[in-house]
N, C-alpha and C. Protein backbone atom coordinates (compact mmCIF):
# COMPACT_ATOMS: atom_id res chain seq x y z
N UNK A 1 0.83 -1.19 0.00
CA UNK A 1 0.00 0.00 0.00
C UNK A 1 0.87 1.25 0.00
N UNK A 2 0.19 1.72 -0.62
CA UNK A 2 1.19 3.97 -0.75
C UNK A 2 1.24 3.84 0.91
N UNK A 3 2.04 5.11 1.27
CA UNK A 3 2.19 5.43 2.38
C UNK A 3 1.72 6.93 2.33
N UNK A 4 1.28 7.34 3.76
CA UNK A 4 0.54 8.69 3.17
C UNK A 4 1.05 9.63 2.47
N UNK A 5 0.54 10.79 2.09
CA UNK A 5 0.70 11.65 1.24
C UNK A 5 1.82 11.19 0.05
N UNK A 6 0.99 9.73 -0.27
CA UNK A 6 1.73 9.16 -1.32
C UNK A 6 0.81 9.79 -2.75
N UNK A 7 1.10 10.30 -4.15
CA UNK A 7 0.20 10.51 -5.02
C UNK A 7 0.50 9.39 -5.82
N UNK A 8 -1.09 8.57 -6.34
CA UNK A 8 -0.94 7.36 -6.67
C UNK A 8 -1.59 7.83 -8.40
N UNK A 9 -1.10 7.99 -9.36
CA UNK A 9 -2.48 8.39 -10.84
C UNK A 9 -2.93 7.31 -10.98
N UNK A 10 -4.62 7.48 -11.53
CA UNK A 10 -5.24 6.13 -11.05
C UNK A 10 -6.39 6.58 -12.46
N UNK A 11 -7.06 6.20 -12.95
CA UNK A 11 -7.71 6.21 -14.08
C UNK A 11 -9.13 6.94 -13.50
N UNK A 12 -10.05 7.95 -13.78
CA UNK A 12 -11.17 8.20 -12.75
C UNK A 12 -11.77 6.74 -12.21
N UNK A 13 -12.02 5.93 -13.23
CA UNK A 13 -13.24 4.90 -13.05
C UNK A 13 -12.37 3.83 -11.85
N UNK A 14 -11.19 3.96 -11.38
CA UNK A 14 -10.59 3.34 -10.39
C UNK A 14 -9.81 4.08 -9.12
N UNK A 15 -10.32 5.28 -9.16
CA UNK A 15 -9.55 6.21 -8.84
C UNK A 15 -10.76 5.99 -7.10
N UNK A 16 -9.99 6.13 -5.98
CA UNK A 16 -10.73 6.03 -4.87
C UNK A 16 -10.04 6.78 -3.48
N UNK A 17 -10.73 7.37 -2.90
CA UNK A 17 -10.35 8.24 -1.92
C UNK A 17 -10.60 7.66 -0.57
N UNK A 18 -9.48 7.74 0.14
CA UNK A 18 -9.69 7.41 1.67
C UNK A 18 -9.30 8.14 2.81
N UNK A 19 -10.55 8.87 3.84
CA UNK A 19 -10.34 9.36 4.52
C UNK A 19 -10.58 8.78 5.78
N UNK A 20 -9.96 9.19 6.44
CA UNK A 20 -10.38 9.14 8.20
C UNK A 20 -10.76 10.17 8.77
N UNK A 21 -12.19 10.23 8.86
CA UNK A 21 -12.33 11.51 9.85
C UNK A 21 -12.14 11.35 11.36
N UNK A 22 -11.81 10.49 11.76
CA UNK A 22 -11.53 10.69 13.23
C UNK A 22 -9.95 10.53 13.26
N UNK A 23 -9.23 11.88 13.48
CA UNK A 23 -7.66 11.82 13.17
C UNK A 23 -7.30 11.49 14.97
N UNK A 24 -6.10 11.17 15.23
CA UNK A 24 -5.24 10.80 16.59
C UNK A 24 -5.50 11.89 17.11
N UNK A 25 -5.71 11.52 18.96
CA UNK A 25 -5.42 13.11 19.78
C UNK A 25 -5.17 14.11 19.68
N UNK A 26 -3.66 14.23 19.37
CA UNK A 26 -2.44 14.66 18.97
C UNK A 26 -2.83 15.69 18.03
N UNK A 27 -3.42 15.00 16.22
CA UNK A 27 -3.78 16.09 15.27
C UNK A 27 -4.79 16.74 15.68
N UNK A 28 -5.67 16.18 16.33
CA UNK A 28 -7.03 17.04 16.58
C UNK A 28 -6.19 18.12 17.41
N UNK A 29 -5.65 18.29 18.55
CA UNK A 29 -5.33 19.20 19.28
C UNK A 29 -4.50 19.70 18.72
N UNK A 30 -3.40 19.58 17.90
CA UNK A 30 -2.79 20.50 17.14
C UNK A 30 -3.66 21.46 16.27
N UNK A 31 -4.65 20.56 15.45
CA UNK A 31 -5.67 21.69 14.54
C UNK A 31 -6.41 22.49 15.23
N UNK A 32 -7.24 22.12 16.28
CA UNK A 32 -8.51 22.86 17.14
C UNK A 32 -7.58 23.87 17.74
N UNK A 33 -6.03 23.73 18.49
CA UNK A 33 -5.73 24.45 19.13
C UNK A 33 -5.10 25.92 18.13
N UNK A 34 -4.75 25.47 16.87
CA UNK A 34 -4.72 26.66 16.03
C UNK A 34 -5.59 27.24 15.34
N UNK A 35 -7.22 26.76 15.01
CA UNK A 35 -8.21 27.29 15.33
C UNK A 35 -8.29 28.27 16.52
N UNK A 36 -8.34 27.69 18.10
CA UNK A 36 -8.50 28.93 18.86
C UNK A 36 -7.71 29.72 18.53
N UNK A 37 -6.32 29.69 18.28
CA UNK A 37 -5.18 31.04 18.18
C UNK A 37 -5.97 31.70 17.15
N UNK A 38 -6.59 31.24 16.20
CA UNK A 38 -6.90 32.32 15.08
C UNK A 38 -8.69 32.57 15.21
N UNK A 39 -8.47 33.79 14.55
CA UNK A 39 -9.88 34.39 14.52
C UNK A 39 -11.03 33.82 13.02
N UNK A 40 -11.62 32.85 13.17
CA UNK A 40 -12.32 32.40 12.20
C UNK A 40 -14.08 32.80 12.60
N UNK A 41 -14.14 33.55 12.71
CA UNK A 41 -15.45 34.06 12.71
C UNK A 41 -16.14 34.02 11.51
N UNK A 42 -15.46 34.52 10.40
CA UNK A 42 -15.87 34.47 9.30
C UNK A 42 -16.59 33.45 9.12
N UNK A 43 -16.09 31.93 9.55
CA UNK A 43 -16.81 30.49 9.01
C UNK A 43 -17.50 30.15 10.24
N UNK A 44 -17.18 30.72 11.40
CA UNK A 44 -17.96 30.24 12.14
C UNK A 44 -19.17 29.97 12.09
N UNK A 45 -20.13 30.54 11.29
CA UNK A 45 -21.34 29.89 10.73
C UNK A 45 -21.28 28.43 9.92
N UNK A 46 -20.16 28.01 9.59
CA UNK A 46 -20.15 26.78 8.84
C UNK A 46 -19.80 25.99 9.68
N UNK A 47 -19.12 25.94 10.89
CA UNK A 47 -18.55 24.99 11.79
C UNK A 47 -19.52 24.08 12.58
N UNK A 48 -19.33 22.43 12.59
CA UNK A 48 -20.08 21.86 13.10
C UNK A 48 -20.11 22.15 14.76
N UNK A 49 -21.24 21.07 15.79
CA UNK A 49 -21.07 21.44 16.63
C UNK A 49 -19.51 20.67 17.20
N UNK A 50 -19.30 19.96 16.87
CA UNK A 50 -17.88 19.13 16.95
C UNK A 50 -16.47 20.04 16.72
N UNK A 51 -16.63 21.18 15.78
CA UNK A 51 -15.73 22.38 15.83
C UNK A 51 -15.61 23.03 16.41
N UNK A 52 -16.71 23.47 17.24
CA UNK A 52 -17.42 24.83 18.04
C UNK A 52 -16.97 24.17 19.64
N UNK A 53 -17.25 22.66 19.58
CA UNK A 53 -17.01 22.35 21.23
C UNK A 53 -15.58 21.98 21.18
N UNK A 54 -14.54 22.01 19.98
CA UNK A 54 -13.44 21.47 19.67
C UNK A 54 -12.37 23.36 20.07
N UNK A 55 -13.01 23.83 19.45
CA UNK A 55 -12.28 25.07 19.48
C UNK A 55 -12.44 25.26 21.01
N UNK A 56 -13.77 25.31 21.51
CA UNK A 56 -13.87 25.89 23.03
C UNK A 56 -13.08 24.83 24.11
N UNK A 57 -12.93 23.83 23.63
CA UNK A 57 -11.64 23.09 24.76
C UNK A 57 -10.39 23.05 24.20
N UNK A 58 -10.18 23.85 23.33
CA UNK A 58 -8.68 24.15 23.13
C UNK A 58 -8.76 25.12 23.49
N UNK A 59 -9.58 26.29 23.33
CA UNK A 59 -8.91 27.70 23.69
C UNK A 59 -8.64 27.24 25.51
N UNK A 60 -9.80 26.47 25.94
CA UNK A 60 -9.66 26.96 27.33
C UNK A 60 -8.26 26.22 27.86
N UNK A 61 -7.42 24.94 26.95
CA UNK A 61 -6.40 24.19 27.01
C UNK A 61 -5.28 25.72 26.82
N UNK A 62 -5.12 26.52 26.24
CA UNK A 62 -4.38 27.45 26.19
C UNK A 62 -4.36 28.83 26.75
N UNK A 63 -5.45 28.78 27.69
CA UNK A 63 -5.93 29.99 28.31
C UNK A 63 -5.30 29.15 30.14
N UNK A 64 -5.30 27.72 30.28
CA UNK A 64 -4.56 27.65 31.17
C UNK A 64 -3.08 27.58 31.51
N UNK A 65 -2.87 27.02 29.80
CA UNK A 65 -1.10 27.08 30.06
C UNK A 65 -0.45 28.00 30.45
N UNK A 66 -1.07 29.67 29.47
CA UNK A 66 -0.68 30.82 29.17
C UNK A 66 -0.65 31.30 30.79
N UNK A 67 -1.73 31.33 31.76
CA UNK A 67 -1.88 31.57 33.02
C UNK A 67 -1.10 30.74 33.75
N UNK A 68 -0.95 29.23 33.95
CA UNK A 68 -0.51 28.27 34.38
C UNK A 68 1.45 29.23 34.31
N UNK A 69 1.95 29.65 33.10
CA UNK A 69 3.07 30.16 32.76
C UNK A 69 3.69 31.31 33.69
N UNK A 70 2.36 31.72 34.06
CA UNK A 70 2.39 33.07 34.93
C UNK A 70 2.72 32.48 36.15
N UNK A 71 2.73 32.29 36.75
CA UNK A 71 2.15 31.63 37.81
C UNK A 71 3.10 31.65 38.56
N UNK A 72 3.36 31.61 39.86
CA UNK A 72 4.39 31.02 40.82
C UNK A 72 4.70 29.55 40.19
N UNK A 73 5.87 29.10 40.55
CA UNK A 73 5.67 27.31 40.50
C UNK A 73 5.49 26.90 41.26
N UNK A 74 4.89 27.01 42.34
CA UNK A 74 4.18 26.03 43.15
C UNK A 74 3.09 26.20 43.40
N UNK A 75 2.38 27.21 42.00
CA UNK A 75 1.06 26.92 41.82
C UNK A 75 0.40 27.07 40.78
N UNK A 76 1.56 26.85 39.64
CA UNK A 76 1.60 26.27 37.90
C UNK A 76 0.46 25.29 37.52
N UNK A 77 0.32 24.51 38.68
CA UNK A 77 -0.97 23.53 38.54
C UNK A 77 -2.16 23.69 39.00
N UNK A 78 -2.75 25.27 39.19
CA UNK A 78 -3.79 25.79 39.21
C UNK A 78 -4.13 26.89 38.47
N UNK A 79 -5.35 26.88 38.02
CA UNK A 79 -5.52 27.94 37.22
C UNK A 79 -7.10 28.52 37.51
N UNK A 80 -6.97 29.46 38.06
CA UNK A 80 -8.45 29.84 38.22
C UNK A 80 -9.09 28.54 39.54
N UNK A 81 -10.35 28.23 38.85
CA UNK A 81 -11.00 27.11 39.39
C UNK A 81 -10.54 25.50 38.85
N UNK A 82 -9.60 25.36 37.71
CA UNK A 82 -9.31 23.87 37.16
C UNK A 82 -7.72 24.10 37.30
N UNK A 83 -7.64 22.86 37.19
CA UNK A 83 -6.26 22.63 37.26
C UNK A 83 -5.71 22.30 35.14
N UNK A 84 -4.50 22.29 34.96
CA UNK A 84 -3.86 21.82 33.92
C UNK A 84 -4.40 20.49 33.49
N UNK A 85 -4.35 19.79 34.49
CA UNK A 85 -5.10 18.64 33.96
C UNK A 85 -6.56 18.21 33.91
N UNK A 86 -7.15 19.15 34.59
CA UNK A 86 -8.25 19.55 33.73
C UNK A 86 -8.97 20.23 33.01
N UNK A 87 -7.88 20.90 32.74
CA UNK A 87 -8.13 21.07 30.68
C UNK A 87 -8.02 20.31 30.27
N UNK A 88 -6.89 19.30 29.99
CA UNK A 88 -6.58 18.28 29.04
C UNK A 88 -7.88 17.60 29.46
N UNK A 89 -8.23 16.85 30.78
CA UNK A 89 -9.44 15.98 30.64
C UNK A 89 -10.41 16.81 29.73
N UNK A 90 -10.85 17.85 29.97
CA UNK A 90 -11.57 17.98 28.96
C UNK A 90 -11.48 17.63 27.71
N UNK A 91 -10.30 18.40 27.20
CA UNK A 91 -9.90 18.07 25.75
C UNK A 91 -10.30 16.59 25.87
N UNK A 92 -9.55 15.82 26.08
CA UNK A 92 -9.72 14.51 26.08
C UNK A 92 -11.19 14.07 25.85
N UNK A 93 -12.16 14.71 26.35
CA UNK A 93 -13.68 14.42 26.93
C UNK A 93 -14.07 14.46 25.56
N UNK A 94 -14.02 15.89 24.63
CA UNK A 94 -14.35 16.62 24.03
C UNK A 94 -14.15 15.54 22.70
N UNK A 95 -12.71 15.33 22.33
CA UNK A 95 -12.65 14.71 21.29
C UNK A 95 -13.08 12.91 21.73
N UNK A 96 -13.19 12.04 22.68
CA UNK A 96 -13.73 11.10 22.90
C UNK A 96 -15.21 11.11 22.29
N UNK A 97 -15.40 12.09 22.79
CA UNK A 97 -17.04 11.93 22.49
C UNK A 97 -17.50 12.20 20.95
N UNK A 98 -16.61 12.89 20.22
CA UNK A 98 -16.92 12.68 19.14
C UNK A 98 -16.49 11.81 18.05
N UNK A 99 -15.32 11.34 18.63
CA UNK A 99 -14.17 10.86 17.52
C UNK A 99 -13.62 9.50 18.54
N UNK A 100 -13.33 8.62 17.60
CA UNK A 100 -12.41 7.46 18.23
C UNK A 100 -11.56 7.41 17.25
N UNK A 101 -10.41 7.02 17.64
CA UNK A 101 -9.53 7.06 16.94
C UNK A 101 -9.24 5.38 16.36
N UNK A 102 -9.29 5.63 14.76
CA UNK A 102 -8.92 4.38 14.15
C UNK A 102 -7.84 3.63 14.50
N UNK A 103 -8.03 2.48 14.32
CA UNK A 103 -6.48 1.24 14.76
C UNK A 103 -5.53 1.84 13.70
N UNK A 104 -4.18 2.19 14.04
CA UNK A 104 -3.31 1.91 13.16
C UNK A 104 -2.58 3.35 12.93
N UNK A 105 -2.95 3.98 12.95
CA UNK A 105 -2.78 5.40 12.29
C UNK A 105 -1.37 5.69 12.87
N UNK A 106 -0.35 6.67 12.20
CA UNK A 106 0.72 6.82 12.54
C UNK A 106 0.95 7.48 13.94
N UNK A 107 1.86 7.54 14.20
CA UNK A 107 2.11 8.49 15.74
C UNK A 107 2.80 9.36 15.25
C-alpha cells in the first residue's frame, strides 16, 4: 500500500479516496488548538457542533497554560478554578465523544 501523502495516478473509473475523519489526539489538538489562536469568525457559521465544542476546549487548554506560565511554581498547577489537567481531561472528553480514533494510524 502507498504510504501517506503518497500521489498514486489512477484512471477516474478506479480512482478512490480514503479518509479518516476521526484523526489521533495529537492532530485534533494541534488543529482545534490553532483554530482557537486564530480568529475564524468568518466560518464560524459553517462549523459543526464538533468544531465549536473542539475550538472551546482548546482555547480553554491554552488559556490555562498561558496563566498556568504566569504563575508562581508552586502553583503552575492551578488555574483559576481547574487545574492543567483539567483542561486536558476535557480536551480529552471533548474529542472522545466525538471521535475514536482508528487502529493503526501513525504516531
Amino acid at each position: 500500500l502507498p504510504q501517506a501523502c503518497t500521489t498514486v495516478v489512477l484512471p477516474p473509473r478506479a480512482a478512490c479516496v480514503v479518509h479518516y475523519d476521526a484523526c489521533h489526539y495529537e492532530r485534533w489538538l494541534d488543529k482545534f488548538t490553532e483554530f482557537a489562536r486564530t480568529d475564524h469568525s468568518h466560518r464560524a457559521k459553517n462549523f459543526t457542533q464538533f468544531n465549536r465544542e473542539s475550538i472551546v476546549a482548546c482555547t480553554q487548554m491554552l488559556e490555562a497554560r498561558e496563566a498556568a506560565a504566569s504563575l508562581a511554581p508552586a502553583m503552575q498547577g492551578f488555574v483559576g478554578h481547574y487545574t492543567l489537567d483539567d483542561a486536558e481531561e476535557l480536551a480529552r472528553r471533548v474529542w472522545a465523544t466525538w471521535r475514536q480514533e482508528p487502529p493503526g494510524l501513525p504516531q
